[in-house]
C-alpha atoms as a PDB file:
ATOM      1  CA  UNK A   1     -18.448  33.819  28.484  1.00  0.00           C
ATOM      2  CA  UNK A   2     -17.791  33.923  24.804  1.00  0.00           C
ATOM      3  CA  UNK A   3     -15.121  31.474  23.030  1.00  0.00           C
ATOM      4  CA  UNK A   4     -13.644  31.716  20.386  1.00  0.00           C
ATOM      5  CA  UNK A   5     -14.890  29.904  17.351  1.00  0.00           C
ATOM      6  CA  UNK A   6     -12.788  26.727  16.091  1.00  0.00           C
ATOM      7  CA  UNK A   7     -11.663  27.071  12.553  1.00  0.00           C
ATOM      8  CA  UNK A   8     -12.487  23.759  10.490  1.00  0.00           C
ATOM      9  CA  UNK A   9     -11.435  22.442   7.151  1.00  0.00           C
ATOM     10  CA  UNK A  10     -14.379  20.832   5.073  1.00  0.00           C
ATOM     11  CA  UNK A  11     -13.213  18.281   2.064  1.00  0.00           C
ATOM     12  CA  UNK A  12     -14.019  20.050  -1.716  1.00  0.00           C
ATOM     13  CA  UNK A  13     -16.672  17.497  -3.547  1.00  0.00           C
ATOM     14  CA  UNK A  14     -13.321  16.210  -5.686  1.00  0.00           C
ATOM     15  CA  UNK A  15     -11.038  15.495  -2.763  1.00  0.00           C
ATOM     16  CA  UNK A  16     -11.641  11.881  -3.069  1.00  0.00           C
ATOM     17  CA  UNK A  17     -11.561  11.124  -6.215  1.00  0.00           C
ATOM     18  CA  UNK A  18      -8.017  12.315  -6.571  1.00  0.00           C
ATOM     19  CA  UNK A  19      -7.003  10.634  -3.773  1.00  0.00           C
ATOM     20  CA  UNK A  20      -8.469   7.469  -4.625  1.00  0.00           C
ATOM     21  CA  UNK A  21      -6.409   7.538  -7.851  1.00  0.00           C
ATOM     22  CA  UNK A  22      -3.577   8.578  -6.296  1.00  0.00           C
ATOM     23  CA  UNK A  23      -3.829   5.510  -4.103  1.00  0.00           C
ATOM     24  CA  UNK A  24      -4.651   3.236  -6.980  1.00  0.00           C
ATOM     25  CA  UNK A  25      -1.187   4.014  -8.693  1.00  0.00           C
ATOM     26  CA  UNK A  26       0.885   2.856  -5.860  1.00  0.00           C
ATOM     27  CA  UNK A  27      -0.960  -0.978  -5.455  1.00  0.00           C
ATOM     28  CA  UNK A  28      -2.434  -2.062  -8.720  1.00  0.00           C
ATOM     29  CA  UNK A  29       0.223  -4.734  -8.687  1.00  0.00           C
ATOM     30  CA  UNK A  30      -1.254  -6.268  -5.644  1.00  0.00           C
ATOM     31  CA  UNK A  31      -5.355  -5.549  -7.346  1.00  0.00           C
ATOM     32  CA  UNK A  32      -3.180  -7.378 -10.430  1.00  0.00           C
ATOM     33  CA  UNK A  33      -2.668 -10.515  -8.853  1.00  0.00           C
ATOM     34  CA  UNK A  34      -6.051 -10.913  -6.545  1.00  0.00           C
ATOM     35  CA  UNK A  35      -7.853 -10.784 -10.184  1.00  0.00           C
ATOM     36  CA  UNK A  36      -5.695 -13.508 -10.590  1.00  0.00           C
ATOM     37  CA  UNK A  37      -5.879 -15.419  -7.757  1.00  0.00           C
ATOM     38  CA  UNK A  38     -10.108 -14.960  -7.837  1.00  0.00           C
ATOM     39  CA  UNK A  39     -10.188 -16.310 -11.730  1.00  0.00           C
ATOM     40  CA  UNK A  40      -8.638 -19.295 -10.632  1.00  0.00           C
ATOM     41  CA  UNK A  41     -11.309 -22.382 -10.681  1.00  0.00           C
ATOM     42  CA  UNK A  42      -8.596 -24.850  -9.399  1.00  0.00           C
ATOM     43  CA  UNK A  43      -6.472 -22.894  -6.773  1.00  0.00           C
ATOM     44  CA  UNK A  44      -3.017 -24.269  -6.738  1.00  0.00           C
ATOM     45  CA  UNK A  45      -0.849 -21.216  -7.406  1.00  0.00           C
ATOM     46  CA  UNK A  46       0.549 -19.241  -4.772  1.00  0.00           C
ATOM     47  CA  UNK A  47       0.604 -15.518  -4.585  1.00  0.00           C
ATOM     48  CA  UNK A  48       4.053 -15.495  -5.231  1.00  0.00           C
ATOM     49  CA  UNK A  49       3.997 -18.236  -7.583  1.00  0.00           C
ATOM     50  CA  UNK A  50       1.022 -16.147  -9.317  1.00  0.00           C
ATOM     51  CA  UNK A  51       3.870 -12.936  -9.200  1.00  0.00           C
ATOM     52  CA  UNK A  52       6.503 -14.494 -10.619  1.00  0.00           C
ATOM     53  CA  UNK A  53       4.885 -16.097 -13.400  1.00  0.00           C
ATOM     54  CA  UNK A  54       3.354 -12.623 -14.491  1.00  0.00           C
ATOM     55  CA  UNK A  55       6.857 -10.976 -14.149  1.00  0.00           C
ATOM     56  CA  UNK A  56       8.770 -14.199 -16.008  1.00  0.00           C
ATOM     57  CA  UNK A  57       5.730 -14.176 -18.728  1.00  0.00           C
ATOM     58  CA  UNK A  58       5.436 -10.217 -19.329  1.00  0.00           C
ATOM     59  CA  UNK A  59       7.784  -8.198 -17.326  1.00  0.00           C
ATOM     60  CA  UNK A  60       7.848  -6.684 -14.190  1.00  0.00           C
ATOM     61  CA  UNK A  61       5.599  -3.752 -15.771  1.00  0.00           C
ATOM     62  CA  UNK A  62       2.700  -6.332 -16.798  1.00  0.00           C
ATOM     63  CA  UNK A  63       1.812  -5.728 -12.479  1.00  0.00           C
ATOM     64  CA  UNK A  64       0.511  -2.157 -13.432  1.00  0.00           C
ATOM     65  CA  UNK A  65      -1.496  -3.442 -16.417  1.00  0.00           C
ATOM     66  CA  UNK A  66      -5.059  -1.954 -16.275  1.00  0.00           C
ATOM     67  CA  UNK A  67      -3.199   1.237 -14.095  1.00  0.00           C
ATOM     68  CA  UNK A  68      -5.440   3.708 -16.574  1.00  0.00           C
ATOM     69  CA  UNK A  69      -8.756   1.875 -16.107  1.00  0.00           C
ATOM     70  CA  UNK A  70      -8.133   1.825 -12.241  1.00  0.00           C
ATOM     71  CA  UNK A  71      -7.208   5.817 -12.290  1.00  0.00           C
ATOM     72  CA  UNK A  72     -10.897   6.330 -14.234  1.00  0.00           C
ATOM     73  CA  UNK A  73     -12.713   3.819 -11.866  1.00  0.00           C
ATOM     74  CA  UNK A  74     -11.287   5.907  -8.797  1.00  0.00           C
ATOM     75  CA  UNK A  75     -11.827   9.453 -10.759  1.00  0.00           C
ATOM     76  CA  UNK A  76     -16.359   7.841 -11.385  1.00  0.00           C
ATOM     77  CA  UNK A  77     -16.658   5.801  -9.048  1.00  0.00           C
ATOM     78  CA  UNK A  78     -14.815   7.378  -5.465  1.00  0.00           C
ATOM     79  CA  UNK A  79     -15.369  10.823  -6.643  1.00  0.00           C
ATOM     80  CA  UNK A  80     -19.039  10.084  -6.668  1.00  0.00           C
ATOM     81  CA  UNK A  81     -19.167   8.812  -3.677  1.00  0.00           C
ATOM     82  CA  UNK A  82     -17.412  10.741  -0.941  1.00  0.00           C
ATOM     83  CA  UNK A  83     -19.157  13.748  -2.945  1.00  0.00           C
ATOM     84  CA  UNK A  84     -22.337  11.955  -2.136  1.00  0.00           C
ATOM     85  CA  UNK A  85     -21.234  11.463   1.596  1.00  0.00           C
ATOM     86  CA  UNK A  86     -19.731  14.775   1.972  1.00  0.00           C
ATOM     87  CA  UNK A  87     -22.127  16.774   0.780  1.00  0.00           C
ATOM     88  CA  UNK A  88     -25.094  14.797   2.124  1.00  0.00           C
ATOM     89  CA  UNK A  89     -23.374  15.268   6.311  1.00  0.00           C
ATOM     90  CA  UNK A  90     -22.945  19.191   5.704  1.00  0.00           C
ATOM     91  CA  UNK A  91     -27.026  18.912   5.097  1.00  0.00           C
ATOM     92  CA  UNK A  92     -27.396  16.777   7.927  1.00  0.00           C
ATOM     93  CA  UNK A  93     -25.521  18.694  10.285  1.00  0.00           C
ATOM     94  CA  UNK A  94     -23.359  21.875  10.550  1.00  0.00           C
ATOM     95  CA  UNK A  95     -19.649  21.444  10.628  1.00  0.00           C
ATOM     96  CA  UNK A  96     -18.147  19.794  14.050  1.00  0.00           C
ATOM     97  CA  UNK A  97     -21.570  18.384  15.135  1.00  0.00           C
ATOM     98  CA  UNK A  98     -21.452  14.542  15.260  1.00  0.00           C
ATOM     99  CA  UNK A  99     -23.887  12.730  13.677  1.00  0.00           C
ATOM    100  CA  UNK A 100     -25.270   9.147  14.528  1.00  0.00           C
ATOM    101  CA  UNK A 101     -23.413   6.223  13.188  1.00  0.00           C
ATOM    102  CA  UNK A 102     -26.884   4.748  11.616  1.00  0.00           C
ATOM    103  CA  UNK A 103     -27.141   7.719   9.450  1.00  0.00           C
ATOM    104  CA  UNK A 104     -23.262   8.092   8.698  1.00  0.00           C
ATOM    105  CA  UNK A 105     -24.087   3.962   6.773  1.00  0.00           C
ATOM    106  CA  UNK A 106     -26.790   4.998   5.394  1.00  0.00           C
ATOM    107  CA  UNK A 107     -25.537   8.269   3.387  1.00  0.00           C
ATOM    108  CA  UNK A 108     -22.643   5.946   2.510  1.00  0.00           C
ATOM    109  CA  UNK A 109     -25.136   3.065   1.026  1.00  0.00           C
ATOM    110  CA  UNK A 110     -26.429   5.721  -1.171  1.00  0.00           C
ATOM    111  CA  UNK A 111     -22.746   6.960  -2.010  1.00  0.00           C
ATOM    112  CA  UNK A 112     -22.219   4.021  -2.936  1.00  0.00           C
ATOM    113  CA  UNK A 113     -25.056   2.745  -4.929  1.00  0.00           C
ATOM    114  CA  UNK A 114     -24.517   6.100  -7.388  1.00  0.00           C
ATOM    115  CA  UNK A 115     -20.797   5.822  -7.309  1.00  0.00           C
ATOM    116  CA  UNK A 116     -20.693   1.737  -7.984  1.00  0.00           C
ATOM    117  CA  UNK A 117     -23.235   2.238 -11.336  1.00  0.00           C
ATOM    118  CA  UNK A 118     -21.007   5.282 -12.273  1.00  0.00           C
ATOM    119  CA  UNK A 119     -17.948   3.249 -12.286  1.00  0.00           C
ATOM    120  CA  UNK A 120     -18.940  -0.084 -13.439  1.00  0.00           C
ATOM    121  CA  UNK A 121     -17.382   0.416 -17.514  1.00  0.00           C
ATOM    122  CA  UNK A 122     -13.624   1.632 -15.897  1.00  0.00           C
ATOM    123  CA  UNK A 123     -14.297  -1.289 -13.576  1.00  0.00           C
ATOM    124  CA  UNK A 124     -15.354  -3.732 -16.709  1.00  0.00           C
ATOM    125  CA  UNK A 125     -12.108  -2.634 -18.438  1.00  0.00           C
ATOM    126  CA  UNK A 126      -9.730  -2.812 -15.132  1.00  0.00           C
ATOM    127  CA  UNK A 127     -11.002  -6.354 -14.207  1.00  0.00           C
ATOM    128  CA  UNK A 128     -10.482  -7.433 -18.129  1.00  0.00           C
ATOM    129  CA  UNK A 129      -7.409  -6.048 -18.599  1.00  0.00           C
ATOM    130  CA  UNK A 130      -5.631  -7.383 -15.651  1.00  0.00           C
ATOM    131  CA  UNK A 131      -6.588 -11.090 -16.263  1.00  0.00           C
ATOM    132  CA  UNK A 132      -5.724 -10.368 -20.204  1.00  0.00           C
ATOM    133  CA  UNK A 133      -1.944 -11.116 -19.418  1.00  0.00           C
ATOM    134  CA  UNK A 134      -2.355 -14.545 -18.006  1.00  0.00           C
ATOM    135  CA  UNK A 135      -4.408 -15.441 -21.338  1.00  0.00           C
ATOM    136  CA  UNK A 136      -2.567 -16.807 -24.044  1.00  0.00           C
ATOM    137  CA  UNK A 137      -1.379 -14.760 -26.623  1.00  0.00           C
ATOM    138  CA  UNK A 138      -4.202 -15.565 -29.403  1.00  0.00           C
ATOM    139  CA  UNK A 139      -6.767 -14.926 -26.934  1.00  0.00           C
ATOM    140  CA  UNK A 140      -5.996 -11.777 -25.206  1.00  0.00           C
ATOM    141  CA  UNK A 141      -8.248  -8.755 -26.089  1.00  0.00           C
ATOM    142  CA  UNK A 142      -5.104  -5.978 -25.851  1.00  0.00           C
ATOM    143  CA  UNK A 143      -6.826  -2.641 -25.128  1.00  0.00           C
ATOM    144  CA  UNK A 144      -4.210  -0.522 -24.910  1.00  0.00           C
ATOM    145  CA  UNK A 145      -5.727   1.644 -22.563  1.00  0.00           C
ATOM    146  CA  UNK A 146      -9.012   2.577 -20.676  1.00  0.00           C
ATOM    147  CA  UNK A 147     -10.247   4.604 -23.455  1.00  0.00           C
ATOM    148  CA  UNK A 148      -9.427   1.727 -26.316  1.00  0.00           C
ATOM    149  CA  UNK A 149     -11.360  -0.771 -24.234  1.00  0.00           C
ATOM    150  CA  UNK A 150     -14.464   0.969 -23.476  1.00  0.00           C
ATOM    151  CA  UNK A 151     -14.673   1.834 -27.546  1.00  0.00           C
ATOM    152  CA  UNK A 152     -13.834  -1.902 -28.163  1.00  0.00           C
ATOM    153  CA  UNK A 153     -16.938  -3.473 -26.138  1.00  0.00           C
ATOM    154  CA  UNK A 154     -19.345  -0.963 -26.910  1.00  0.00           C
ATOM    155  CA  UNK A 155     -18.477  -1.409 -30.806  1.00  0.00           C
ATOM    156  CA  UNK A 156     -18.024  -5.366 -30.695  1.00  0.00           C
ATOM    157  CA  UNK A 157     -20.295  -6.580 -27.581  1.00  0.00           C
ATOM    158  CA  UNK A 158     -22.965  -3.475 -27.585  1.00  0.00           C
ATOM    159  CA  UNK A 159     -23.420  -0.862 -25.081  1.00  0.00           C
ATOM    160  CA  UNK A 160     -25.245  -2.968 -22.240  1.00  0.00           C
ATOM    161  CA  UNK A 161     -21.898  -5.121 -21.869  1.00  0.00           C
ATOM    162  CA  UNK A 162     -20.247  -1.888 -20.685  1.00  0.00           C
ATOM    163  CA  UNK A 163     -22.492  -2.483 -17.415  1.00  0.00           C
ATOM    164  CA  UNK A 164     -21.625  -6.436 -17.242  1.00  0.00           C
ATOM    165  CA  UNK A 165     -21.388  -6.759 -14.011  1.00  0.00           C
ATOM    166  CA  UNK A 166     -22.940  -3.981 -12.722  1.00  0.00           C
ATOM    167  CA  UNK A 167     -25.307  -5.099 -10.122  1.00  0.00           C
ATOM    168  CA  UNK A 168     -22.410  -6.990  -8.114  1.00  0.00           C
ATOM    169  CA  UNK A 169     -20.434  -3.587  -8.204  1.00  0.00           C
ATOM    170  CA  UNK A 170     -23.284  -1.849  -6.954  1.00  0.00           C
ATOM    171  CA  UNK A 171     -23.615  -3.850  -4.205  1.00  0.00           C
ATOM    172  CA  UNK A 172     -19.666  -4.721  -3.796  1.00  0.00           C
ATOM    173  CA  UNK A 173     -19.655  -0.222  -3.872  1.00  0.00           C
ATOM    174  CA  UNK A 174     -22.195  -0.024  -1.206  1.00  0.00           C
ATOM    175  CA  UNK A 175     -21.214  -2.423   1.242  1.00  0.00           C
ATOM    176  CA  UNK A 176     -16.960  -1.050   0.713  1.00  0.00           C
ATOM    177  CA  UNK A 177     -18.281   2.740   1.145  1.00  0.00           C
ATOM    178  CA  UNK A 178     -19.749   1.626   4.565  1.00  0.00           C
ATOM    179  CA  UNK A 179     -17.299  -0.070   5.356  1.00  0.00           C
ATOM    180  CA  UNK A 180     -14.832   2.252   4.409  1.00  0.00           C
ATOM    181  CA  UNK A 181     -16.162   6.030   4.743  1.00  0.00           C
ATOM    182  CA  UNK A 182     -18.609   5.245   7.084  1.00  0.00           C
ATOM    183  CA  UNK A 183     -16.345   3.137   9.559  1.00  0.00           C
ATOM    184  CA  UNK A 184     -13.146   5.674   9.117  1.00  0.00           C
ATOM    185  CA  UNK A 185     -15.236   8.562   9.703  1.00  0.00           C
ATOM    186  CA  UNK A 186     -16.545   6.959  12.875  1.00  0.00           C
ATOM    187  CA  UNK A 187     -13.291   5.261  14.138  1.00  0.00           C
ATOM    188  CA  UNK A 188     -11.529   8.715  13.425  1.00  0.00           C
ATOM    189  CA  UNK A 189     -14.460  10.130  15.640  1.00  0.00           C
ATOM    190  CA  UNK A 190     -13.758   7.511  18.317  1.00  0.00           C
ATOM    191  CA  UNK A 191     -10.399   8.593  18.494  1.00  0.00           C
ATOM    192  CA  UNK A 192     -10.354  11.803  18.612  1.00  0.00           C
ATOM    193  CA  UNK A 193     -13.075  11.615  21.435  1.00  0.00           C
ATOM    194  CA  UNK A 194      -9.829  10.046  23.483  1.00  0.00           C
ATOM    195  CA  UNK A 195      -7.660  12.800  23.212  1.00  0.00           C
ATOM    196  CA  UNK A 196      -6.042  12.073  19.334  1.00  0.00           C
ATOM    197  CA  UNK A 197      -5.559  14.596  17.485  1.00  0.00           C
ATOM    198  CA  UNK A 198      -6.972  15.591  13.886  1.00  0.00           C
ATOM    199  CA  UNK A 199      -3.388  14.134  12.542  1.00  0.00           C
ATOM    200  CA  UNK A 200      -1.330  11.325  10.539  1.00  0.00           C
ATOM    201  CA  UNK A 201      -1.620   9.078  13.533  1.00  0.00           C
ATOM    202  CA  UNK A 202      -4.974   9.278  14.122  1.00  0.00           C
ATOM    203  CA  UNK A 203      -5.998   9.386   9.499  1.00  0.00           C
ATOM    204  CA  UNK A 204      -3.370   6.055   9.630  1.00  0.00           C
ATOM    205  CA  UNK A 205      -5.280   3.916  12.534  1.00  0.00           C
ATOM    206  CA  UNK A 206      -8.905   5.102  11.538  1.00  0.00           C
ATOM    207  CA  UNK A 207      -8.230   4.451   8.003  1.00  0.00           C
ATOM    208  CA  UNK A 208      -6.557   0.493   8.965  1.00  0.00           C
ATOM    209  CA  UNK A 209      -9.177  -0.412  11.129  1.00  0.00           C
ATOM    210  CA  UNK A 210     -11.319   0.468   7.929  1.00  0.00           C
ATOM    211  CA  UNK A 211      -9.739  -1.526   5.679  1.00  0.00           C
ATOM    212  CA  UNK A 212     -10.178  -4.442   7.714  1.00  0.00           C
ATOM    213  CA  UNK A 213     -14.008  -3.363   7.986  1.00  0.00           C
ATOM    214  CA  UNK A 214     -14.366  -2.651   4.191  1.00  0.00           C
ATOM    215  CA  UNK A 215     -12.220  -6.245   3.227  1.00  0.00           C
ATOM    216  CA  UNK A 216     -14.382  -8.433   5.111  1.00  0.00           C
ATOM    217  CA  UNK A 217     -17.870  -7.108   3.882  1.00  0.00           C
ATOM    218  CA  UNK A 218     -16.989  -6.813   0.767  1.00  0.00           C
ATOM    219  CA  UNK A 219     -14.756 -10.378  -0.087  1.00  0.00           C
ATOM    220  CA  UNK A 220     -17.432 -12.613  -0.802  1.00  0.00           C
ATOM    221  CA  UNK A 221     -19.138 -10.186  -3.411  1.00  0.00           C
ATOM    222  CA  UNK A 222     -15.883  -8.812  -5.225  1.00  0.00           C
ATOM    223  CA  UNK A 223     -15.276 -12.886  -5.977  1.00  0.00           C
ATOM    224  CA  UNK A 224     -18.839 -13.128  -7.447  1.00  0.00           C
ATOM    225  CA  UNK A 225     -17.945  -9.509  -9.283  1.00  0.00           C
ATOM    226  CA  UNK A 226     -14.782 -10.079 -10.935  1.00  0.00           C
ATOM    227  CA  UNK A 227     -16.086 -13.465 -12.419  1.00  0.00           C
ATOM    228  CA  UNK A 228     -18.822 -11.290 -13.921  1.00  0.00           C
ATOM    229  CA  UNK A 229     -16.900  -9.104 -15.423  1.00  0.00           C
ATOM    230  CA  UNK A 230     -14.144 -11.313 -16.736  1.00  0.00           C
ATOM    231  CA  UNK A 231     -17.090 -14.042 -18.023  1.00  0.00           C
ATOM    232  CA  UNK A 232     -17.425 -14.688 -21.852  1.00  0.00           C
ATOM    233  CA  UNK A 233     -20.100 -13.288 -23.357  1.00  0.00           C
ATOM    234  CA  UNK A 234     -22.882 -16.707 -22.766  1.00  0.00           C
ATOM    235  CA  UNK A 235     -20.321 -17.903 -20.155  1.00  0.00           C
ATOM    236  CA  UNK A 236     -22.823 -17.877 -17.089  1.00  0.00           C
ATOM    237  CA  UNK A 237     -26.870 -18.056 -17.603  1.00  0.00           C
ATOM    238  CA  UNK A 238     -27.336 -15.201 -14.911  1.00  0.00           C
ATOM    239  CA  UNK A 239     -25.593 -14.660 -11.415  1.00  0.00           C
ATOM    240  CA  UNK A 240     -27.125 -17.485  -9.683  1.00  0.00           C
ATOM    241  CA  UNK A 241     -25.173 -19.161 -12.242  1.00  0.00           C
ATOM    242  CA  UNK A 242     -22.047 -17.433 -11.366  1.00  0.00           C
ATOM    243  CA  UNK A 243     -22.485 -17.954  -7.659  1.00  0.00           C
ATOM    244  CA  UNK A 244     -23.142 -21.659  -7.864  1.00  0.00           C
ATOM    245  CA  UNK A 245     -20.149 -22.144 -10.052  1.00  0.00           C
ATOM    246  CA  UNK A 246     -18.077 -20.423  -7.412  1.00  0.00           C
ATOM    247  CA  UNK A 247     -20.073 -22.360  -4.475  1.00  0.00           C
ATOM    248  CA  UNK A 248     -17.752 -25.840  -5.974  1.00  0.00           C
ATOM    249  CA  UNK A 249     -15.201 -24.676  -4.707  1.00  0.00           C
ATOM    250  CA  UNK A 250     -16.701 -24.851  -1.109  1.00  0.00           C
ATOM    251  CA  UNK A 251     -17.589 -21.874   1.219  1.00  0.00           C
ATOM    252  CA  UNK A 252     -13.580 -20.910   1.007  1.00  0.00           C
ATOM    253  CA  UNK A 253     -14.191 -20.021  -3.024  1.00  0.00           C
ATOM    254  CA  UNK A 254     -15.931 -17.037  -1.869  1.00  0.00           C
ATOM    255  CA  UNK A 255     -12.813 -15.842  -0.099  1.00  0.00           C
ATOM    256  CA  UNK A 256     -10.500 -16.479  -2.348  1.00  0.00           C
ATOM    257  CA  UNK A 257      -7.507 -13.627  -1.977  1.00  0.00           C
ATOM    258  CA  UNK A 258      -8.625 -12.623   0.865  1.00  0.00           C
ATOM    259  CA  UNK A 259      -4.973 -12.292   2.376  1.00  0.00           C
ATOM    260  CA  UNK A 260      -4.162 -10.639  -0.824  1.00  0.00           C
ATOM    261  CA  UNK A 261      -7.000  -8.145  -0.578  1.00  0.00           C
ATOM    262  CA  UNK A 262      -6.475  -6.683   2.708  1.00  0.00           C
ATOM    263  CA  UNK A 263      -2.926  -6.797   2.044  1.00  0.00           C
ATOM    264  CA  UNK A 264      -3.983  -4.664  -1.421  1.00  0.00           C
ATOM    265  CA  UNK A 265      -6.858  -3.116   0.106  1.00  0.00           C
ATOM    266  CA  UNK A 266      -5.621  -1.785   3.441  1.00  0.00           C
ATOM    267  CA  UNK A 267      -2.775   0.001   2.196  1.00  0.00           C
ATOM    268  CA  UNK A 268      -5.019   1.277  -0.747  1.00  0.00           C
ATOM    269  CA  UNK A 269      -7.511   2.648   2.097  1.00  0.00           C
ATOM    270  CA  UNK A 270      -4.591   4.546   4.313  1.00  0.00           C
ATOM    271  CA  UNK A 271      -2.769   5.978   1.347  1.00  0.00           C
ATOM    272  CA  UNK A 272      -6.481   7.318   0.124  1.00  0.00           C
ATOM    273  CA  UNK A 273      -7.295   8.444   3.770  1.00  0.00           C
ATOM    274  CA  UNK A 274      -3.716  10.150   4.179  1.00  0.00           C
ATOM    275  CA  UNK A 275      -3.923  11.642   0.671  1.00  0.00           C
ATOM    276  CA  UNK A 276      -7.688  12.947   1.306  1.00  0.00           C
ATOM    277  CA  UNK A 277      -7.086  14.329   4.539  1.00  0.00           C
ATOM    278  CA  UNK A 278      -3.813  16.282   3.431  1.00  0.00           C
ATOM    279  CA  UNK A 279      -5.921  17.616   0.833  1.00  0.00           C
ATOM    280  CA  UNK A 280      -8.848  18.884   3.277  1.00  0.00           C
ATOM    281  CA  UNK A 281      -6.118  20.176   5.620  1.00  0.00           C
ATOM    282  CA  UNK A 282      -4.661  22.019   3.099  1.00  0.00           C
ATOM    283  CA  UNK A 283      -6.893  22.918   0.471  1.00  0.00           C
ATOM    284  CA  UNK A 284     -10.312  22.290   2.227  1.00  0.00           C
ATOM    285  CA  UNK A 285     -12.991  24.945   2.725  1.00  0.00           C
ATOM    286  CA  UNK A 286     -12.420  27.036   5.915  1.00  0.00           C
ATOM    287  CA  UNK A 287     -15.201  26.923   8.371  1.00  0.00           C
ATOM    288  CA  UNK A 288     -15.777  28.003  11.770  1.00  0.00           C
ATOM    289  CA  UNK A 289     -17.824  25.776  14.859  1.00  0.00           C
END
């Protein structure tokens, strides 16, 4: 007996990019203060001690500083890599067949790899412009936005400083798009195995369990990463230098913000979920199973 065919919504290669930025504009205050919070050497400050001292010092506004560098980071480096991951299941399978978990990580390690090199400059320029407002005044470097700061290194520190970095966000992108697209695309699977449906309910509890997924692999290296990219140029020897200086501060100094991040990065990861699957649902290619 014949059925009829199931009509099914495939994500465009751009999807989540735009949703990625879209999600970046609502909590770069909260990425704000865990640069903060991970460039302290002594930590005595309290988040909301860190807060108020950024809104006393520079406004309430000074939380969004960096917002353009984030929006490019998210339009390189996410784009890239859901494209990678989308585009690399609809070879693996055809759409509505399930495909093991083992390959699902390791399309996303490759997503990532690509995605984190991509966006390592917008990152560079995020991480340095967020920490610029607790500087003092004679020492901050004042881009005034993404495109300012990324002319400003590669004219006055050379075009291999706009990669600074670059090797922890490759492996910081790898081990957040597993944990991330990999995990929400199998906890969305799980659920909808148990009678969910293909809805907000089901995009929200995949897309938290994520976060908590994505925040945990990805702590330790983000620490060692925004250190990096923050460093003076001769600051650290190499990144065993880096991770030894952060190793003083005992195994907690690798997990500094922690809180802060999942608190930052779990809403980050359900408003880029929601966004992304309200764009495949609405503007997504229409397939039949």
């Amino acid at each position: 007996m014949m059925t009829n065919p199931k009509e099914i919504r495939l994500s465009r290669w751009w999807m989540g990019g735009v949703a990625s930025a879209a999600a970046a504009c609502f909590t770069q205050p909260l990425d704000t203060i865990k640069v903060h919070q991970q460039t302290q050497q002594v930590s005595k400050l309290s988040v909301v001690r860190l807060t108020m001292n950024v809104i006393k010092r520079d406004g309430f506004l000074a939380l969004n500083h960096g917002l353009t560098a984030a929006v490019l980071r998210q339009l390189t480096y996410s784009t890239t890599r859901f494209a990678v991951y989308e585009v690399s299941k609809e070879h693996i399978a055809k759409p509505g067949e399930k495909i093991p978990f083992y390959q699902k990580v390791g399309i996303a390690a490759v997503g990532g790899i690509i995605g984190g090199f991509i966006g390592t400059p917008a990152d560079l320029i995020n991480v340095r412009m967020q920490n610029d407002i607790k500087l003092p005044v004679e020492r901050r470097r004042n881009y005034r936005h993404v495109f300012d700061g990324l002319w400003r290194v590669y004219k006055e520190e050379g075009f291999r400083q706009l990669f600074s970095g670059a090797s922890t966000a490759t492996g910081r992108s790898v081990f957040m798009t597993i944990g991330q697209l990999s995990f929400y695309d199998h906890f969305k699977t799980l659920l909808l195995g148990v009678d969910f449906q293909d809805n907000l309910t089901t995009h929200f509890l995949a897309s938290l369990a994520a976060g908590g997924v994505a925040t945990t692999l990805t702590q330790p290296i983000d620490v060692i990463k925004t250190r990096t990219m923050n460093a003076k140029p001769g600051e650290y020897k190499n990144m065993w230098h880096v991770i030894t200086h952060t190793a003083k501060l005992g195994p907690t100094g690798f997990f500094k913000g922690y809180v802060l991040r999942f608190i930052r990065l779990a809403p980050h990861t359900i408003l880029t979920f929601v966004f992304y699957e309200q764009l495949r649902l609405n503007f997504g290619i229409v397939t039949f199973s």
